[in-house]
Protein backbone atom coordinates (compact mmCIF):
# COMPACT_ATOMS: atom_id res chain seq x y z
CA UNK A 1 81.52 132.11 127.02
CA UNK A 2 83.66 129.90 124.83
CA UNK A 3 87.57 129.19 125.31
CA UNK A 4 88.06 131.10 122.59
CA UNK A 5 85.61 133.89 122.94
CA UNK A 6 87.56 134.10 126.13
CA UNK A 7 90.87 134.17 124.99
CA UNK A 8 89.72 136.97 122.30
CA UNK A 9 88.35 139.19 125.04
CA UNK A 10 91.90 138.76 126.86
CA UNK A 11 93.70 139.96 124.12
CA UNK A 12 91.41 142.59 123.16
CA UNK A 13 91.71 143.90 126.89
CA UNK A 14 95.52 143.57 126.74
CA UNK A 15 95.61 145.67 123.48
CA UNK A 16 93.78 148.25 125.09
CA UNK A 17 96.17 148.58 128.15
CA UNK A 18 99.15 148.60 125.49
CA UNK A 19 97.67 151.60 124.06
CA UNK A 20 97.33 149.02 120.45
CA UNK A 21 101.22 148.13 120.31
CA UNK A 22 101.53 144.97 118.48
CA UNK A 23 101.68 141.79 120.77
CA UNK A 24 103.43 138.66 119.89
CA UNK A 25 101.32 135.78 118.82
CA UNK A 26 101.54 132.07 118.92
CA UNK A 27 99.92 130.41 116.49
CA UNK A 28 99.59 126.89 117.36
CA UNK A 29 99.74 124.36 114.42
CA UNK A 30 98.61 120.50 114.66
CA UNK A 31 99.52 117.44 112.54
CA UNK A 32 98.78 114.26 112.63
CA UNK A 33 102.04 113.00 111.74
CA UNK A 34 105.50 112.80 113.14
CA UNK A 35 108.26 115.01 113.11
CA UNK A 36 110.51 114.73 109.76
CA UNK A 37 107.00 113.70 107.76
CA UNK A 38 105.25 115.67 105.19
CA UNK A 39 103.06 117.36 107.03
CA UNK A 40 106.21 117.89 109.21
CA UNK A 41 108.05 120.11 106.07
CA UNK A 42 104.98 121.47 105.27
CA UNK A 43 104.14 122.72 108.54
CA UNK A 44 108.37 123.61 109.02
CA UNK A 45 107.73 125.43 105.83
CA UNK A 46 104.83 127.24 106.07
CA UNK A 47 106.11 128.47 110.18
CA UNK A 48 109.41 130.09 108.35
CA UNK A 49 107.27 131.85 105.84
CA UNK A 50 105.37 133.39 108.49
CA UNK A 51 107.85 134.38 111.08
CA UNK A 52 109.78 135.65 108.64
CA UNK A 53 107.02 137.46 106.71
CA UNK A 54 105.75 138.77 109.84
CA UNK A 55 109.83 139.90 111.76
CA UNK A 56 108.80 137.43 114.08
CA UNK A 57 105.91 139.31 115.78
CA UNK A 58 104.28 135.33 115.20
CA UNK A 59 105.67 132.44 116.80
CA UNK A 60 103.80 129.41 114.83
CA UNK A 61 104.37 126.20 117.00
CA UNK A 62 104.24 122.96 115.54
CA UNK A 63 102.18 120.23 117.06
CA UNK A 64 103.63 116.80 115.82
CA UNK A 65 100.88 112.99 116.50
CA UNK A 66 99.04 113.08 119.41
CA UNK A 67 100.55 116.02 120.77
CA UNK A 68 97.02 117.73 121.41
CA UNK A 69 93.95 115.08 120.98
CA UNK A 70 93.22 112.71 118.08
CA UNK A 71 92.97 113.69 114.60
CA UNK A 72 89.08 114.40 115.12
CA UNK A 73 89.80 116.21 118.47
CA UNK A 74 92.38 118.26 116.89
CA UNK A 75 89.56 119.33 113.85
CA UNK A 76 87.39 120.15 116.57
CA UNK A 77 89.92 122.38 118.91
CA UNK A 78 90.69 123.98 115.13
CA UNK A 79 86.86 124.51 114.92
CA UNK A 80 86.75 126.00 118.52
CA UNK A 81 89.67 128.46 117.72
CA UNK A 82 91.45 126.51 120.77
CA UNK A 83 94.01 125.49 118.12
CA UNK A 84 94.55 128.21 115.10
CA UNK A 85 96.11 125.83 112.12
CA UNK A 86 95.90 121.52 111.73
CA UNK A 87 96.92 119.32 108.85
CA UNK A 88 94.80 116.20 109.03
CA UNK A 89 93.84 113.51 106.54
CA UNK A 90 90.47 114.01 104.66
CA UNK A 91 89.65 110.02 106.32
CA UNK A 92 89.98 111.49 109.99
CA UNK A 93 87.37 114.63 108.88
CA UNK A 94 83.88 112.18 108.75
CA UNK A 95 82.25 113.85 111.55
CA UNK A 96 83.24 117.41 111.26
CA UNK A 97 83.03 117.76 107.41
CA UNK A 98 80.62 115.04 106.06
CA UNK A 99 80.99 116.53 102.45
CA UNK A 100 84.99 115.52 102.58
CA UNK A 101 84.61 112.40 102.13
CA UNK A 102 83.41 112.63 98.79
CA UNK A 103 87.61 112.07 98.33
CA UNK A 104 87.28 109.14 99.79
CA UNK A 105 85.34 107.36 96.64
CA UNK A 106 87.82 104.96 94.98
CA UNK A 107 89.02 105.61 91.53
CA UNK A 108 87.99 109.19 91.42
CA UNK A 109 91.05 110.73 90.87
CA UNK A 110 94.16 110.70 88.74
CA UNK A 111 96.78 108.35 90.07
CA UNK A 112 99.54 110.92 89.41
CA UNK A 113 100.12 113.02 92.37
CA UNK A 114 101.75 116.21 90.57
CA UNK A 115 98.08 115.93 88.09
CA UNK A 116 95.93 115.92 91.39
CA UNK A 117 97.51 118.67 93.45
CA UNK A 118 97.71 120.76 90.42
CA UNK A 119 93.58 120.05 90.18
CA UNK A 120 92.96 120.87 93.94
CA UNK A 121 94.77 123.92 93.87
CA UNK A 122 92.64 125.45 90.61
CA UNK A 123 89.35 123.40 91.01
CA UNK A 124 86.05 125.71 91.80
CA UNK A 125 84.27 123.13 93.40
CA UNK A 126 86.98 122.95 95.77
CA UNK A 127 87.56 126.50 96.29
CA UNK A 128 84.30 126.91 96.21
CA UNK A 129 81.46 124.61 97.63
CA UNK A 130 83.85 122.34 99.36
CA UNK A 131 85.11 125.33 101.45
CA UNK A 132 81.73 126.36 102.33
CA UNK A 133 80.76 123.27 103.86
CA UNK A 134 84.38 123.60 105.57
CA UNK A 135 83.31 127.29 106.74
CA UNK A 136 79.95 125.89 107.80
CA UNK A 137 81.72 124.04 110.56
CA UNK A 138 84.25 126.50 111.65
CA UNK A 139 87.22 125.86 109.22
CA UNK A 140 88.27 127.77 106.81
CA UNK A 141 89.88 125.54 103.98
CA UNK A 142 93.25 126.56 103.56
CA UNK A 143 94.55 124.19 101.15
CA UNK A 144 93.96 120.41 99.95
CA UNK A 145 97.33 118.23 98.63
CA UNK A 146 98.25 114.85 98.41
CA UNK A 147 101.08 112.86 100.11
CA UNK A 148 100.98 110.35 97.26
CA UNK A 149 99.37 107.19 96.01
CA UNK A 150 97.96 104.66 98.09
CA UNK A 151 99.24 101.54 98.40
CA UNK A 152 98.19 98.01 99.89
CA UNK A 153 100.72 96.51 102.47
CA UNK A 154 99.29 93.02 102.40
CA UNK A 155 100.09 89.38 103.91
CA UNK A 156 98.99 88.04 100.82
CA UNK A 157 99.37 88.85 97.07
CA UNK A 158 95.92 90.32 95.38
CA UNK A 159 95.12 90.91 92.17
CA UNK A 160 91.50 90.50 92.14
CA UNK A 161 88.74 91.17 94.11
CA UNK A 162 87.77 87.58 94.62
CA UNK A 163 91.64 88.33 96.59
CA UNK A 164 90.41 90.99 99.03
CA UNK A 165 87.46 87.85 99.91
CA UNK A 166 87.69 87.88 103.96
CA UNK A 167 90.42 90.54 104.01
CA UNK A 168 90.47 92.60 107.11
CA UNK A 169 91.64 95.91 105.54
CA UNK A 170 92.79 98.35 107.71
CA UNK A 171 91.33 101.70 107.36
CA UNK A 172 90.87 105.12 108.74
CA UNK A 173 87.52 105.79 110.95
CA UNK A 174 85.31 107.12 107.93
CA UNK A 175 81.69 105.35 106.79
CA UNK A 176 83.02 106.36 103.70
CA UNK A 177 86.15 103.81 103.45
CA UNK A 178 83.89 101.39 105.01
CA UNK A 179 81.59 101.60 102.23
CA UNK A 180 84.51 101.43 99.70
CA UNK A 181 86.87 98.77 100.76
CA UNK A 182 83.91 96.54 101.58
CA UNK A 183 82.63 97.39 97.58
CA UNK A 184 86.38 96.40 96.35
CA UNK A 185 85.96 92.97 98.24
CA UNK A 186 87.64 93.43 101.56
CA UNK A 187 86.07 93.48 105.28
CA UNK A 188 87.29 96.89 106.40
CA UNK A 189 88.38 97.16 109.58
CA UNK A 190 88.79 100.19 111.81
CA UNK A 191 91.97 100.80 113.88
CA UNK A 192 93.91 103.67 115.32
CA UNK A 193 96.73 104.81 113.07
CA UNK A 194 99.24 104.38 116.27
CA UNK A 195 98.06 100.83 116.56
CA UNK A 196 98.37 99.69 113.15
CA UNK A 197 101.95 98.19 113.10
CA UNK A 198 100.49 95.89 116.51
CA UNK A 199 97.70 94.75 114.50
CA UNK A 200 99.64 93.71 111.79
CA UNK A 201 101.96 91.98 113.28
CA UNK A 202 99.22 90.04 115.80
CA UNK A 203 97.23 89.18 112.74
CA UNK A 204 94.52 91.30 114.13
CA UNK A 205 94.49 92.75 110.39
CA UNK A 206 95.46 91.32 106.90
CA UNK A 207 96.78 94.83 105.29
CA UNK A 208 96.64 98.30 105.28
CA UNK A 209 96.37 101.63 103.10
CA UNK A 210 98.67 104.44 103.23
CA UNK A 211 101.05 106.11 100.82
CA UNK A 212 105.18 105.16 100.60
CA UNK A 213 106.34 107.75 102.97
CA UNK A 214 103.55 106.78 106.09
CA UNK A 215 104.69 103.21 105.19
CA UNK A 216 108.14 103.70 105.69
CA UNK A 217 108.11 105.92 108.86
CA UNK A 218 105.83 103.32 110.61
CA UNK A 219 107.31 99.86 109.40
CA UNK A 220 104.46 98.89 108.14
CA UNK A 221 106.64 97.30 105.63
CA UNK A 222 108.27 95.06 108.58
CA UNK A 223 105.02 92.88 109.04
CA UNK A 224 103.90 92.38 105.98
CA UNK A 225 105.15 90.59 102.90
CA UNK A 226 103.74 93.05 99.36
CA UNK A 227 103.01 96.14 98.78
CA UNK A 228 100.29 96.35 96.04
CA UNK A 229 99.76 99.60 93.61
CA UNK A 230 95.83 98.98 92.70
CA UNK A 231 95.46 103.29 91.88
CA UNK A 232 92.32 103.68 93.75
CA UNK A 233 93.18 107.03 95.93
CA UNK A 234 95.44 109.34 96.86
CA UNK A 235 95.42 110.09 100.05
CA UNK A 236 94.46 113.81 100.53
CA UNK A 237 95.28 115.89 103.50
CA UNK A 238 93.53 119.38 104.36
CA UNK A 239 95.14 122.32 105.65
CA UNK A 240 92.67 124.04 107.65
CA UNK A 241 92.35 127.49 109.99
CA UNK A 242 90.08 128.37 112.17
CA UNK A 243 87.27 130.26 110.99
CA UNK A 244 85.86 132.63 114.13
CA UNK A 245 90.03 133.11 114.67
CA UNK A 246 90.99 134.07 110.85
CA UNK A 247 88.06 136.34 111.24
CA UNK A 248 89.74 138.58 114.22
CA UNK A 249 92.89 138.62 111.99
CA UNK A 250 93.57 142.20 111.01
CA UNK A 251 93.13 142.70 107.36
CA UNK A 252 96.73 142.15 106.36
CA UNK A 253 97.36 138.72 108.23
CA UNK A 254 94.41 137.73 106.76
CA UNK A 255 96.00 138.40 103.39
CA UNK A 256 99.10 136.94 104.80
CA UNK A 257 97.89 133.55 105.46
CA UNK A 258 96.02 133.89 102.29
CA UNK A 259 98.92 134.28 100.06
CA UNK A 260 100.89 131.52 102.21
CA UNK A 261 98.28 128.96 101.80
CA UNK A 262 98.64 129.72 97.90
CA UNK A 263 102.25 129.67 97.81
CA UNK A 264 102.43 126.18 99.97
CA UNK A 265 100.56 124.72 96.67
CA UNK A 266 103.76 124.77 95.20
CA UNK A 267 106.22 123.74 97.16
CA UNK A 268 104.95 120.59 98.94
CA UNK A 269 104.35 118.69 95.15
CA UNK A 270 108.42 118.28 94.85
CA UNK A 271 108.81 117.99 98.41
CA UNK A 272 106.00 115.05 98.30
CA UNK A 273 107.80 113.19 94.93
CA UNK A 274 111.13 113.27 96.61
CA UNK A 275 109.47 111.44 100.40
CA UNK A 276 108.12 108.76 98.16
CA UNK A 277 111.01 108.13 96.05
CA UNK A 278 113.50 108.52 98.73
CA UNK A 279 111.09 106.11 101.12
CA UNK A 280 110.61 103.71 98.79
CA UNK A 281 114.61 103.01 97.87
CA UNK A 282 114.87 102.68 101.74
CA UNK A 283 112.03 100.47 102.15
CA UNK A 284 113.76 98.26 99.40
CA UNK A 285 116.93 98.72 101.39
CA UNK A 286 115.91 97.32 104.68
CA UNK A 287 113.80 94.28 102.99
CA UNK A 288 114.66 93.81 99.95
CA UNK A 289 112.43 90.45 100.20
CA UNK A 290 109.27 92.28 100.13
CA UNK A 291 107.49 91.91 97.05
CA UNK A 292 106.40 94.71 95.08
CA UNK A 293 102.86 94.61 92.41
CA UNK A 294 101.67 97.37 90.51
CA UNK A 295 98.44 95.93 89.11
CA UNK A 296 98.15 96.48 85.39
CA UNK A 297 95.25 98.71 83.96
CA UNK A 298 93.40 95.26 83.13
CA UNK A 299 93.49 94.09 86.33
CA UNK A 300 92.38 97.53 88.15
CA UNK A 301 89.06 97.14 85.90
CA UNK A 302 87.33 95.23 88.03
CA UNK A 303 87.89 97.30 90.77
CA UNK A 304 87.24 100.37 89.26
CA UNK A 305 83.47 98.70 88.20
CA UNK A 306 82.92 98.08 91.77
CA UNK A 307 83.84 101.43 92.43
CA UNK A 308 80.76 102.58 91.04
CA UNK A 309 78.62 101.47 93.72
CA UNK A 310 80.44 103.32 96.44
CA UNK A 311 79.79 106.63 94.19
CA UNK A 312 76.05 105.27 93.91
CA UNK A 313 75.45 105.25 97.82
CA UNK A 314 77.53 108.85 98.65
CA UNK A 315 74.20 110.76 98.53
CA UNK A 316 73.15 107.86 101.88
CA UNK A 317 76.32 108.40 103.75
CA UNK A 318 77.24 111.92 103.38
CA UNK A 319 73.95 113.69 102.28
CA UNK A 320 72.62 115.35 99.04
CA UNK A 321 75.57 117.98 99.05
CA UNK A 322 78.14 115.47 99.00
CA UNK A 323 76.18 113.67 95.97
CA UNK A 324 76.29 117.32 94.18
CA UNK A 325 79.97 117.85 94.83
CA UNK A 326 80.93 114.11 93.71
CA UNK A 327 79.19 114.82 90.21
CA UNK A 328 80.57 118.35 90.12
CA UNK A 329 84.55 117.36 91.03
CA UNK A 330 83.43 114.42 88.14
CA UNK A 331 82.51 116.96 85.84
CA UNK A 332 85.28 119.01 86.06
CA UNK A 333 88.25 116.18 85.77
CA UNK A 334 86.54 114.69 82.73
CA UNK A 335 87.13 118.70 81.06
C-alpha cells in the first residue's frame, strides 16, 4: 500500500467513526522559493482564499526552499499525494514531465510578462495536452505563470554569441537548457540553485539565468558585474495538485480549487510587475556600479537563429509529444 493510499484509508476510517462530520484538513503546499518571494504571495494568497472560502475547515501550510526535498523530490511527493499542492519551476520538472520542457526552447515566447501569462491562462494546448501529460504522471496542472524575464548576471559584457564562447552558464538541471544555452554559445553548467551565489563568487561559473526578483533575493547581483536582457525566456513556474488526492476531493472542493486556480491567474501578473520593478530599483540601490544591457532587437538576431536548432532537436530530448506541443503552442502565438 502506498503512503498515500494509506493515509486515504485513515481518513476514510476516521469519517466513518465520526458518523461523516467534517474533519479539518491540512493541505500541505511546497515552493521552491523563500519566504517573501513570488511563489511566497502566491502561495500566501491562494492559502487565504481557501481558509477563508472553506471557514477554516482547511489549514493550507506553506512549505518555503528545501523545507521538504528538492524541487524534483517535492514534484514527486506531489505525484505520490504525500504533498497535496507545489509551485516549482518548469526547469526543475525534466524527469517527471518530459513534455514541460518544451518552455524551455529559447525565443519561444513573448518577452512581455503580462502578454505571456495572459496566453497560458487561455491557451488550449496548455489546458489541454500539456495537462494531460501532467495528469499522466500524477499532477494535475493547476496553473502555469511567469515570474518575469530572464536575465544574464554575467562577469563579462556579451552581446554576441561569439561572447557566450567558453562561458560556463549556470543553469537549472534540464537536458533541455543544456541543449539551449550550449546552441546560444555558452558551456552550460549544472548547479544547485542554493549553491549558485558560491559558484559565482569562486569562479566555479561565469553567469547565471534567473529573473530580477530571484536575482535580488539571492545576491546574485553581489558577484557579478552586468546584468544582460537578451529576451530569450521567461521563466515559467507550474502550480500543480496532486492527481489521485484532487480525485478523493468531494465534488465541491474540487470546484473550489478549480475556481482558485482560475482566479490566481489574475492576481499574481501585478503582483509579479511590482517584485521586478521594486527588485530592480533595489538592486540599483545597493550597486549602483553594476552595469545594466538590454540587447537591441539586432543584436538578439543571432541568437534567436541559433535558437532554431534547439526547437529542431526537442522531438530527441523530450519525445514526439513534446515536438507536437512545440509546433502547436507555435501555432497558436503566431494567431
Amino acid at each position: 500500500m502506498t503512503r498515500f493510499a494509506a493515509r486515504l484509508a485513515l481518513a476514510t476510517a476516521l469519517a466513518a467513526l465520526t458518523g461523516g462530520t467534517a474533519l479539518a484538513e491540512e493541505w500541505k503546499f511546497a515552493i521552491e522559493e523563500i519566504p517573501g518571494s513570488i511563489m511566497d504571495s502566491y502561495a500566501q494568497d491562494f492559502k487565504k482564499r481557501i481558509e477563508t472560502a472553506t471557514g477554516g475547515e482547511v489549514t493550507v501550510t506553506i512549505y518555503p526552499l528545501g523545507s521538504l526535498g528538492t524541487p524534483t523530490e517535492v514534484a514527486e511527493q506531489t505525484a505520490d499525494g504525500v504533498i497535496q499542492l507545489s509551485n516549482l519551476s518548469v526547469g526543475n520538472l525534466g524527469t517527471i514531465v518530459p513534455e514541460s520542457q518544451v518552455f524551455l526552447s529559447t525565443y519561444l515566447l513573448p518577452s512581455d510578462m503580462a502578454e505571456v501569462n495572459r496566453f497560458l491562462a487561455e491557451s488550449p494546448t496548455v489546458h489541454g495536452a500539456l495537462a494531460e501529460a501532467f495528469a499522466a504522471k500524477g499532477l494535475k496542472l493547476g496553473a502555469l505563470y511567469s515570474e518575469g524575464e530572464q536575465v544574464w548576471t554575467t562577469r563579462k559584457e556579451i552581446r554576441t554569441p561569439e561572447d557566450m564562447a567558453n562561458f560556463k552558464m549556470r543553469v537549472m538541471v534540464s537536458p533541455m537548457l543544456l541543449k539551449a544555452y550550449e546552441d546560444l554559445g555558452a558551456s552550460p553548467t549544472p548547479i544547485p540553485f542554493g549553491e549558485v551565489y558560491g559558484a559565482l563568487q569562486l569562479g566555479q561559473v561565469d553567469g547565471q539565468v534567473n529573473p530580477v526578483p530571484a536575482i535580488q533575493e539571492m545576491k546574485f547581483y553581489e558577484v557579478t558585474d552586468y546584468m544582460i536582457w537578451a529576451g530569450e525566456q521567461q521563466l515559467l513556474t507550474a502550480v500543480m495538485a496532486s492527481d489521485d488526492w484532487f480525485q478523493t476531493l468531494p465534488p465541491e472542493r474540487q470546484q473550489l480549487l478549480d475556481e482558485t486556480f482560475a482566479e490566481m491567474n489574475g492576481f499574481i501578473t501585478p503582483v509579479v510587475e511590482k517584485f521586478n520593478a521594486e527588485r530592480l530599483d533595489q538592486i540599483k540601490a545597493a550597486k549602483p556600479g553594476i552595469t545594466m544591457i538590454e540587447l537591441s532587437e539586432d543584436e538578439r538576431a543571432p541568437f534567436r537563429e541559433r535558437a532554431k536548432a534547439t526547437d529542431a532537436a526537442v522531438a530527441g530530448i523530450v519525445g514526439a509529444k513534446g515536438a507536437e506541443l512545440l509546433q502547436s503552442l507555435k501555432s497558436e502565438l503566431s494567431e
